[in-house]
C-alpha atoms as a PDB file:
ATOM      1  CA  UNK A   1     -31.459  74.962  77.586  1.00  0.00           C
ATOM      2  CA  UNK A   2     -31.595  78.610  78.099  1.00  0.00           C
ATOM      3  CA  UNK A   3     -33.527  80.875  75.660  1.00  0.00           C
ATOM      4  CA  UNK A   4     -32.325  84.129  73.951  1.00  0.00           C
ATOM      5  CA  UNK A   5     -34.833  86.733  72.812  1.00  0.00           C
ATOM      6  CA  UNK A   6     -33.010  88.609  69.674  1.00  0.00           C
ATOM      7  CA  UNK A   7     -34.764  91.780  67.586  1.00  0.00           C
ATOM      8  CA  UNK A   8     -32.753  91.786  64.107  1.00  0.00           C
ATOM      9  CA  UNK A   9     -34.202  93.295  61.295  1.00  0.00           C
ATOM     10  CA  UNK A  10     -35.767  90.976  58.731  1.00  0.00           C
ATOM     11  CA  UNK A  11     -33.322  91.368  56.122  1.00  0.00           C
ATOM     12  CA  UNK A  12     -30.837  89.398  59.061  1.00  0.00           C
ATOM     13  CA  UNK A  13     -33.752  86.418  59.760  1.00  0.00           C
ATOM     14  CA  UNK A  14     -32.346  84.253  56.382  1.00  0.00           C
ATOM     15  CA  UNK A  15     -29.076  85.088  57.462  1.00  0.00           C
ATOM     16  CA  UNK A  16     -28.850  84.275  60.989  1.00  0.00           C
ATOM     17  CA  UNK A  17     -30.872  81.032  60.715  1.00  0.00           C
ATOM     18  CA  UNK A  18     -28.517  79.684  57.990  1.00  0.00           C
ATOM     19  CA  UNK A  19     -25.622  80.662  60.155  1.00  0.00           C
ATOM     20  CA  UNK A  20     -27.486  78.431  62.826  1.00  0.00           C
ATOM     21  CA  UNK A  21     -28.382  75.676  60.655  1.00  0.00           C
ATOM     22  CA  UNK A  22     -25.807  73.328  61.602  1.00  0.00           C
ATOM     23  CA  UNK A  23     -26.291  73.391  65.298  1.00  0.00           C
ATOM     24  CA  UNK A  24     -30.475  73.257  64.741  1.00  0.00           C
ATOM     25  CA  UNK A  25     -29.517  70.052  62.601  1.00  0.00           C
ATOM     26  CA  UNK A  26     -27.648  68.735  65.709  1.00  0.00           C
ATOM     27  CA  UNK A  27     -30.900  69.944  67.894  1.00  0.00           C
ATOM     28  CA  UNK A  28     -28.124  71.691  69.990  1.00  0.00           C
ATOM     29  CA  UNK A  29     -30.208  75.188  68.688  1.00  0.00           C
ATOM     30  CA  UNK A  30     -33.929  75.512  68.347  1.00  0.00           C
ATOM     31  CA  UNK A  31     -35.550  78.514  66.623  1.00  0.00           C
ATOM     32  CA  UNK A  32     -38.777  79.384  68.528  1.00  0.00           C
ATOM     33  CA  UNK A  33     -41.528  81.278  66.326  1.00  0.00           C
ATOM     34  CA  UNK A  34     -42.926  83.840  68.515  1.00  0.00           C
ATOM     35  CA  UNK A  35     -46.323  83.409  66.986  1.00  0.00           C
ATOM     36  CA  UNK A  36     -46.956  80.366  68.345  1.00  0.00           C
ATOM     37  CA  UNK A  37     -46.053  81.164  72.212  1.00  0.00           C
ATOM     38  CA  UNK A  38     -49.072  83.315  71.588  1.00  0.00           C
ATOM     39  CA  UNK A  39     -48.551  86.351  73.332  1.00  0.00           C
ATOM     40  CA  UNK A  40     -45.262  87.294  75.002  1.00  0.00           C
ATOM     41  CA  UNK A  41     -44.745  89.377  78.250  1.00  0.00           C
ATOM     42  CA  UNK A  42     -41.573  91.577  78.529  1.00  0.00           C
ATOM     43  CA  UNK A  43     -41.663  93.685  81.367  1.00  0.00           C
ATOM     44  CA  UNK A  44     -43.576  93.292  84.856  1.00  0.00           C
ATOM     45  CA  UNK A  45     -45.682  96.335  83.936  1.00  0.00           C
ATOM     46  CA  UNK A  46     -46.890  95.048  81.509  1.00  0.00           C
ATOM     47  CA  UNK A  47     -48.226  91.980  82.929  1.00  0.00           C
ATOM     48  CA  UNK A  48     -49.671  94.526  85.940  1.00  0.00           C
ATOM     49  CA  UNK A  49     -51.457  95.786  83.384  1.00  0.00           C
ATOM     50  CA  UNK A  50     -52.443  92.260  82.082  1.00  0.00           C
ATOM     51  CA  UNK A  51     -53.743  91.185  85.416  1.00  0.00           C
ATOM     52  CA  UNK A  52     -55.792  94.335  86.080  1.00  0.00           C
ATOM     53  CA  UNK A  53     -57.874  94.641  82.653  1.00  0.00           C
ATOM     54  CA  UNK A  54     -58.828  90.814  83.244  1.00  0.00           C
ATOM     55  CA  UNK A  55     -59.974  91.559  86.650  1.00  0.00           C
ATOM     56  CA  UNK A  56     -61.923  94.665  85.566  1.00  0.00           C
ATOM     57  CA  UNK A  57     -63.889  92.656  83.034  1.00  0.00           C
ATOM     58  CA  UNK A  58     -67.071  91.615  83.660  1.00  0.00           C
ATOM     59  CA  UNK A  59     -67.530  87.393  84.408  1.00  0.00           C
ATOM     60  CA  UNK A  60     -69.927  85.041  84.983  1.00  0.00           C
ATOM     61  CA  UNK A  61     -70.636  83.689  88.437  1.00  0.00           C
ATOM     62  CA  UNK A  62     -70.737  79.994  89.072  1.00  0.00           C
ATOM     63  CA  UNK A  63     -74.051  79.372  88.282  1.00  0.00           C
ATOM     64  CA  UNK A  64     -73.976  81.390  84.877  1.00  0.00           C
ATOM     65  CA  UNK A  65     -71.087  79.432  84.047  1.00  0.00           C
ATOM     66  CA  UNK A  66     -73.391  76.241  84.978  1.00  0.00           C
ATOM     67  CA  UNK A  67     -75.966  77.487  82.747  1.00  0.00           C
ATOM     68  CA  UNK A  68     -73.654  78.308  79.429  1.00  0.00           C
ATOM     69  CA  UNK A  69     -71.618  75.048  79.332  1.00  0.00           C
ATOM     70  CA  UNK A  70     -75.084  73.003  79.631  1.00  0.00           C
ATOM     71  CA  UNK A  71     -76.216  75.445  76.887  1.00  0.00           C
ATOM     72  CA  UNK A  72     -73.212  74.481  74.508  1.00  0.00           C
ATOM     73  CA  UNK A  73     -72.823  71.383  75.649  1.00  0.00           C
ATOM     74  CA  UNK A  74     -76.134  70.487  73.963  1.00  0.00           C
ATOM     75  CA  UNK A  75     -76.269  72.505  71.030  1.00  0.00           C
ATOM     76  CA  UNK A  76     -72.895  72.463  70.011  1.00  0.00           C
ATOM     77  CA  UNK A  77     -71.836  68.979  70.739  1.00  0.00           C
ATOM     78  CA  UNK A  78     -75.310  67.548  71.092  1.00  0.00           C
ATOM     79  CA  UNK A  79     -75.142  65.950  74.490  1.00  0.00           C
ATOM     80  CA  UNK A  80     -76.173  66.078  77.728  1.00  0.00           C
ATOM     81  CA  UNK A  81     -73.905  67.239  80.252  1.00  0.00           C
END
């Protein structure tokens, strides 16, 4: 199945989705809602720029990250890890 990213305004969302109806009925169409992807990428820049601010954030180092899921582990879920 190949996926088609379209920008209408919202005035055309009613429109175009009862123009699609029949062929979502048949499954042969399937209306995506963006907010549940969660985030969507649309250029290689941007995901550059994606990349980059994660690595320039600060992280925890193994052991940290030892130390914090022990931490909720136990006091959020109240066992021992």
């Amino acid at each position: 199945m190949t996926t088609i990213n379209l920008k209408v305004e919202d005035s055309l969302v009613d429109v175009i989705k009862t123009v699609l109806s029949g062929f979502i009925e048949q499954k042969t169409v399937q209306i995506i809602d963006e907010e549940k992807l969660g985030f969507i990428v649309n250029s290689v820049e941007e995901v550059r720029e994606r990349v980059y601010e994660a690595e320039a954030q600060d992280g925890m180092n193994e052991e940290e990250y030892e130390i914090y899921m022990d931490k909720f582990f136990k006091e959020e879920l109240g066992v021992q890890r």
